[in-house]
Protein backbone atom coordinates (compact mmCIF):
# COMPACT_ATOMS: atom_id res chain seq x y z
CA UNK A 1 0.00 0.00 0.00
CA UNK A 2 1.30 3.30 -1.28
CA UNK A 3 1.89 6.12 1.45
CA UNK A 4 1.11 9.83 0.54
CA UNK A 5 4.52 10.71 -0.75
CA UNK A 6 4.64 7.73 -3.05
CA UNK A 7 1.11 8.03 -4.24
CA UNK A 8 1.73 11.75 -5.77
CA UNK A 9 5.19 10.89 -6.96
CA UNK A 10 3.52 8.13 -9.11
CA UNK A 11 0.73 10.15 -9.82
CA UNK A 12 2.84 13.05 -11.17
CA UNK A 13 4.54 10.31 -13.25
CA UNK A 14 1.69 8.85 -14.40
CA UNK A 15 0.15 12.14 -15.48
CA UNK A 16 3.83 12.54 -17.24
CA UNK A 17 3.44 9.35 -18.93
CA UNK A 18 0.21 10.07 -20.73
CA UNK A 19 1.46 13.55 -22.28
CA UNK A 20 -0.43 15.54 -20.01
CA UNK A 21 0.95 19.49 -20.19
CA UNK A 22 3.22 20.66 -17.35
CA UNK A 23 0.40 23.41 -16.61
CA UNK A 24 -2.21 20.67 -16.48
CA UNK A 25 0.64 18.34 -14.33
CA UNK A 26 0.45 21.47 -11.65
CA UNK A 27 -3.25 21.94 -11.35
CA UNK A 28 -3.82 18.27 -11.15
CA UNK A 29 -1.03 18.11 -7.99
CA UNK A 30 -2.22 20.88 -6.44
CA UNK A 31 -5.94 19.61 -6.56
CA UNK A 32 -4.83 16.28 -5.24
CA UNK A 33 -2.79 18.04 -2.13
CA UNK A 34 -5.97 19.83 -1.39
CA UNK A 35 -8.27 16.41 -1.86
CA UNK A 36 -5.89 14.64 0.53
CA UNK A 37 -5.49 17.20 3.30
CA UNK A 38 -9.31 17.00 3.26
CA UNK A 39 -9.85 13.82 3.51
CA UNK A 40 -6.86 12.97 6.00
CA UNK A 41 -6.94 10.47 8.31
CA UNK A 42 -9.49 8.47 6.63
CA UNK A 43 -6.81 7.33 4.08
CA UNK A 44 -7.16 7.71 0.11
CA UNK A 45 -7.40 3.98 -0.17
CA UNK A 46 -10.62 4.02 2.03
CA UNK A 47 -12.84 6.95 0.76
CA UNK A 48 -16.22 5.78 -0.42
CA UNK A 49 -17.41 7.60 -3.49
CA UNK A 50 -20.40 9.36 -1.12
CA UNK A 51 -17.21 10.74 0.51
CA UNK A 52 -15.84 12.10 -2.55
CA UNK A 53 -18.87 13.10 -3.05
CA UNK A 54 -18.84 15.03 0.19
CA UNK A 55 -15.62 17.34 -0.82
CA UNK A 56 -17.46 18.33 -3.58
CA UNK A 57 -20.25 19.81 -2.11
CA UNK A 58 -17.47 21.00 0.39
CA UNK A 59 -15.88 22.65 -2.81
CA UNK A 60 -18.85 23.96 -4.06
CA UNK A 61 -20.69 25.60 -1.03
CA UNK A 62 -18.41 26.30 1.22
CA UNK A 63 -15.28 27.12 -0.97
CA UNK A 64 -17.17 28.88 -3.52
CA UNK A 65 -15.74 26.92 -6.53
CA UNK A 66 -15.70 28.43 -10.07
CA UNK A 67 -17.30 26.26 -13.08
CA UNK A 68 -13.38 25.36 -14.01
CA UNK A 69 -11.96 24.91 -11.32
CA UNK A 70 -14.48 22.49 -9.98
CA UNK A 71 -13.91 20.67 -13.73
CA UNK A 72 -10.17 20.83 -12.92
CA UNK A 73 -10.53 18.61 -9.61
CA UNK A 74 -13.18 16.34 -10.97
CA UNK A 75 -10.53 15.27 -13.42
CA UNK A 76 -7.73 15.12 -10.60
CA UNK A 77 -9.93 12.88 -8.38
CA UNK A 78 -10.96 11.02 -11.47
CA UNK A 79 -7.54 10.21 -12.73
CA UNK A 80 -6.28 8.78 -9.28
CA UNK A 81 -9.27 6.42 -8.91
CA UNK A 82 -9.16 5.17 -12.11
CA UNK A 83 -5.92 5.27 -13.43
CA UNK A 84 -3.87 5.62 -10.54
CA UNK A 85 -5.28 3.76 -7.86
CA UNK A 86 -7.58 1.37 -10.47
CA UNK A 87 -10.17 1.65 -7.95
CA UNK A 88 -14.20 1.58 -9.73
CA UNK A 89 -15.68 4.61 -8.02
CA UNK A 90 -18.63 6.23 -9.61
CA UNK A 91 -18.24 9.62 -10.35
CA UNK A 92 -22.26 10.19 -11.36
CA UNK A 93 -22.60 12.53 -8.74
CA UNK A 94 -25.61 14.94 -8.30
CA UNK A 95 -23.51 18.15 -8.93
CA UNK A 96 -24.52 20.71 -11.95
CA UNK A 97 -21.47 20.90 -13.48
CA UNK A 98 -23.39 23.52 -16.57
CA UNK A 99 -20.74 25.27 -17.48
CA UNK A 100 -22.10 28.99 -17.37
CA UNK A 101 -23.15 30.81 -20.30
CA UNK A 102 -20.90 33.63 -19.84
CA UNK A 103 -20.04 35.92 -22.27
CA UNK A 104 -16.04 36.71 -22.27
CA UNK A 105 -14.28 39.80 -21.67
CA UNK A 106 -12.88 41.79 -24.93
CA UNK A 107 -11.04 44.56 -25.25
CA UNK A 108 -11.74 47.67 -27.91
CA UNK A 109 -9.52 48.00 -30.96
CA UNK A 110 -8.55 51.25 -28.73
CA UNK A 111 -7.83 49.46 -25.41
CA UNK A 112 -5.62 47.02 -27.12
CA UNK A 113 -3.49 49.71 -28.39
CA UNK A 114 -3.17 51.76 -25.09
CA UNK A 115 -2.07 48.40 -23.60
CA UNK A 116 0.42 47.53 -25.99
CA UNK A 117 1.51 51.27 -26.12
CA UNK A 118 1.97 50.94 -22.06
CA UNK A 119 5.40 48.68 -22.43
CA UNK A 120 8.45 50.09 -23.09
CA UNK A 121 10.39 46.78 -22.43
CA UNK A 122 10.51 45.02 -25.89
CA UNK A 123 10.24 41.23 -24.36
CA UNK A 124 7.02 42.38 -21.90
CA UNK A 125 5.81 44.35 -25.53
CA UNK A 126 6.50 40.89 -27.58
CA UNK A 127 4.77 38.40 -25.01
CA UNK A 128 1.23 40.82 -25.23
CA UNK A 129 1.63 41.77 -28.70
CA UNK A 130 1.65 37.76 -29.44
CA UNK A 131 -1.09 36.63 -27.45
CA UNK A 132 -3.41 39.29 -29.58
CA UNK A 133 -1.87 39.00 -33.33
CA UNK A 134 -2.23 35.67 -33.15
CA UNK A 135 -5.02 34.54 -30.79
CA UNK A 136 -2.84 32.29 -28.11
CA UNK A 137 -3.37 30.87 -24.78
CA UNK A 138 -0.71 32.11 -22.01
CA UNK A 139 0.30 28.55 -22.19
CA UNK A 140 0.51 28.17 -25.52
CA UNK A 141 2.98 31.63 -25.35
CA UNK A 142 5.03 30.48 -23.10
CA UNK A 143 6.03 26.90 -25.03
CA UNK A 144 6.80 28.36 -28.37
CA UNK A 145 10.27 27.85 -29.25
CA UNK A 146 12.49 29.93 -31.52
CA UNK A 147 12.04 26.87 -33.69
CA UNK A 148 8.68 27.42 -33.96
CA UNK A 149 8.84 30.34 -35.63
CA UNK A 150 8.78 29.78 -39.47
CA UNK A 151 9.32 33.34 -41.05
CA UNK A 152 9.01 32.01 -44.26
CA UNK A 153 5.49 30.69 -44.56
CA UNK A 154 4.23 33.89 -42.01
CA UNK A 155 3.50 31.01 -39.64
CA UNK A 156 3.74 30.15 -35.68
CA UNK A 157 3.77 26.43 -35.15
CA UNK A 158 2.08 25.45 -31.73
CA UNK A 159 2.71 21.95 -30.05
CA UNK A 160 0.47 19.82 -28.48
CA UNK A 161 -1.77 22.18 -27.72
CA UNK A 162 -5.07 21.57 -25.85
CA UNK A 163 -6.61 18.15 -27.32
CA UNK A 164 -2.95 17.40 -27.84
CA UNK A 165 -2.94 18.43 -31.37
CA UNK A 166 -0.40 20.64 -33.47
CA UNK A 167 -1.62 23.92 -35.28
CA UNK A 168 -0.13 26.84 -37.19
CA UNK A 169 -1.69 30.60 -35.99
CA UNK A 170 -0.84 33.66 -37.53
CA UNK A 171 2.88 35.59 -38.08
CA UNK A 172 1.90 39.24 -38.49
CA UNK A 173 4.91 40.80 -40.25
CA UNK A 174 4.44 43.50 -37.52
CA UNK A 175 5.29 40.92 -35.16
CA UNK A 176 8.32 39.35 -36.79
CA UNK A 177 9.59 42.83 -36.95
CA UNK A 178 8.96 43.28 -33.20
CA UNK A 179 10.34 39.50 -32.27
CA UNK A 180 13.15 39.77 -34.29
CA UNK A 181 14.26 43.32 -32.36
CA UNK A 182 13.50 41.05 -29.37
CA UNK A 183 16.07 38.43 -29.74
CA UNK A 184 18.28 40.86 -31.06
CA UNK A 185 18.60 42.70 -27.48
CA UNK A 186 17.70 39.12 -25.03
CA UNK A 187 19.68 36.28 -27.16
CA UNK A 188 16.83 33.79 -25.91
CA UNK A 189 18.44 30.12 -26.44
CA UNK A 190 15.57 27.75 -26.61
CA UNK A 191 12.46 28.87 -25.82
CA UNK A 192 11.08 32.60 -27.41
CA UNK A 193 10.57 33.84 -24.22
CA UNK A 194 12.77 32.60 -21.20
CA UNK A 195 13.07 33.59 -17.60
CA UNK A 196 16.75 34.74 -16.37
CA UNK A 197 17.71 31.99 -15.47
CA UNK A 198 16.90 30.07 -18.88
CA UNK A 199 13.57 27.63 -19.16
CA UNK A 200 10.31 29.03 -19.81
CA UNK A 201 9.31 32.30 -18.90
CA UNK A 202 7.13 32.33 -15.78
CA UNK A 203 3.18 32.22 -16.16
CA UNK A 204 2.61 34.01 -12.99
CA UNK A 205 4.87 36.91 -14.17
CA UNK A 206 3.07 37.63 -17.26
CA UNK A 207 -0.43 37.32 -15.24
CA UNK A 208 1.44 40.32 -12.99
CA UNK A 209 2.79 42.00 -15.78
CA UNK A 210 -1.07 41.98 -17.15
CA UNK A 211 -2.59 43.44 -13.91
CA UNK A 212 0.03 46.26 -13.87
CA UNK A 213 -0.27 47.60 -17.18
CA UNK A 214 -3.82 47.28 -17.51
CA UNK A 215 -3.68 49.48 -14.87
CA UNK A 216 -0.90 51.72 -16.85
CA UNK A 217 -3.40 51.60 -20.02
CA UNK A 218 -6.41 52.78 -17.64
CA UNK A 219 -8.32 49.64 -18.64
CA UNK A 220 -11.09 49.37 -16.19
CA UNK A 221 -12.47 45.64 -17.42
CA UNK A 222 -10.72 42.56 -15.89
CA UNK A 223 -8.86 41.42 -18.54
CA UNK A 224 -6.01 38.86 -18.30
CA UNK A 225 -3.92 37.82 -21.06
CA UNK A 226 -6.44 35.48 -22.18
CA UNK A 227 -8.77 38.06 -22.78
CA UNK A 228 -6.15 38.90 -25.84
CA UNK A 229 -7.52 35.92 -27.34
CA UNK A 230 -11.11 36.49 -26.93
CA UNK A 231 -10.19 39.92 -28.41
CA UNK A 232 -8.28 38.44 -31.53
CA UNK A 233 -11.23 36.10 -32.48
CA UNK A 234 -13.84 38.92 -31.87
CA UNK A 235 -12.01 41.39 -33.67
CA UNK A 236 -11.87 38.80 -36.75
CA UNK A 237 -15.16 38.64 -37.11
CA UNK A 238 -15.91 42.96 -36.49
CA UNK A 239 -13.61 42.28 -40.00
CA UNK A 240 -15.67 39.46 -41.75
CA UNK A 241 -13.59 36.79 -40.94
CA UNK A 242 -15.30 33.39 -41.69
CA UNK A 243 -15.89 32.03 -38.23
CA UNK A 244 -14.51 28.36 -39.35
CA UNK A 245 -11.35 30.05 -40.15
CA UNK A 246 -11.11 31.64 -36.90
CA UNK A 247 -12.25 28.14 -35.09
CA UNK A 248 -8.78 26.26 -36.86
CA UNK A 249 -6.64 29.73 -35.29
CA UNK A 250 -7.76 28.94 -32.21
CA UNK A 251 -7.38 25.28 -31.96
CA UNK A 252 -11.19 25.02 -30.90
CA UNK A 253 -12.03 21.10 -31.49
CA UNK A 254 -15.82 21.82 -31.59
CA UNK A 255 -17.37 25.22 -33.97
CA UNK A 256 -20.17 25.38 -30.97
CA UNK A 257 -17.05 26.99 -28.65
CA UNK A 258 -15.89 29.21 -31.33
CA UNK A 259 -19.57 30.28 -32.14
CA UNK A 260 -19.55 32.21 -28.72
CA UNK A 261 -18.04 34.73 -30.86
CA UNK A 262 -21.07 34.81 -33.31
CA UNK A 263 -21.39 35.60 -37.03
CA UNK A 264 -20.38 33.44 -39.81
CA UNK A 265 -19.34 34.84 -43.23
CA UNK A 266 -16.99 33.94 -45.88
CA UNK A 267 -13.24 34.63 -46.50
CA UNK A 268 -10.71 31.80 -47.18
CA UNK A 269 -7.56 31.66 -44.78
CA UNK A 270 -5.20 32.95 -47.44
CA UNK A 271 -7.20 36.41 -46.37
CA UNK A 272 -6.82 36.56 -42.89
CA UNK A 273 -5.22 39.23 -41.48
CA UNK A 274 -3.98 39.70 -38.30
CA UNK A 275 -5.75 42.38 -36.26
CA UNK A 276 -2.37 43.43 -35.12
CA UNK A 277 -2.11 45.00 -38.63
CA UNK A 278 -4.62 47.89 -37.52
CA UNK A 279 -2.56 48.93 -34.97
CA UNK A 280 0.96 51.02 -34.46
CA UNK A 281 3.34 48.76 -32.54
């Protein structure tokens, strides 16, 4: 029988093993500590699913739980029962799990500029600028390699992605202009964007970087850096973009997440332009 130290070492391995992302790796580890220091003394080889079903109605009333983040431990607990443990608990529990019809956050033509306009470091510039002329996730951002960057096709190659699957977003020549005056004055090695230290640039330190130049910009909505994206895709379609176009830029497996966006018209990709052409970077 597997102690506590043993159980997440194998579980971080086994989470390693199937390809899972390192961001995914970290939310799953830190949803497990928080599932075991709840349960405790009852031990994780003894919990009953009415139990687990206990922490989360614990997670959802008393912590206040988010939509995703209650999604994000489901999967945790899920993937040591069955895959770690091979234990058959059923997960059918009576918990809405409706993911709420939000709309998301987007930022004016006019914001994004003020924004951008806000950084005079050329690295903090080139992380923002990317994450809105092309339509990234943070994570997505931060894993790009210089490799990645194919300056001949006008093309960003992103790796396993979310669904695991390869795509190619936009390369604004804006943006190779600005990159390439990036790695002219940093000399990054691997990655596009690396922390002092080498490795990948830190997640938490563009999420700061994001609060205090909204700020800067006198942007009053709550925008992160993934409100860049919702921005990219909306602004797309302000500009007739064809909304299936704009669903393979994203990486969106299903249309019906991309249609959040609304409008459908009809442009081929070979006309897409980057919003980040409309602006003075």
């Amino acid at each position: 029988m597997m102690n506590k130290t043993d159980l997440i070492t194998t579980y971080k391995h086994q989470l390693i093993l199937r390809n899972y992302s390192k961001n995914t790796v970290d939310a799953y580890l830190s949803s497990l500590n928080n599932f075991l220091q709840y349960i405790k003394d009852k031990g994780f080889n003894n919990v009953s699913a009415t139990q687990i079903e206990g922490y989360f109605y614990y997670c959802k009333k008393e912590l206040n739980y988010s939509y995703s983040t209650m999604k994000q431990h489901l999967g945790s607990i899920k993937f040591l029962y069955q895959e770690v443990l091979k234990q058959e608990i059923d997960f059918d529990f009576n918990i809405k799990m409706k993911k709420p019809s939000t709309i998301p956050e987007v930022l004016s033509i006019e914001e994004v500029q003020r924004l951008l306009n806000s950084f005079s470091n050329v690295k903090h510039k080139a992380i923002f600028t990317l994450c809105y002329s092309a339509g990234l996730r943070l994570g997505e951002i931060l894993n790009i390699k210089i490799s990645d960057i194919d300056s001949d096709r006008m093309q960003i190659r992103i790796h396993q992605a979310k669904g695991k699957k390869d795509r190619y977003s936009l390369l604004s020549p804006k943006v190779l202009e600005l990159l390439r005056k990036y790695v002219r004055e940093f000399n990054p090695k691997e990655y596009l964007f690396e922390g002092q230290n080498g490795g990948q640039y830190s997640s938490a330190s563009v999420q700061q970087l994001m609060r205090r130049h909204r700020k800067k910009a006198n942007i009053k909505k709550k925008a992160t850096p993934h409100t860049l994206r919702h921005s990219f895709a909306t602004h797309l379609l302000d500009n007739g973009t064809d909304i299936r176009f704009i669903q393979e830029l994203l990486g969106h497996k299903h249309i019906s997440t991309t249609q959040i966006y609304t409008h459908v018209s009809s442009r081929s990709l070979k006309d897409v332009k980057s919003p980040i052409e409309d602006l003075d970077i």
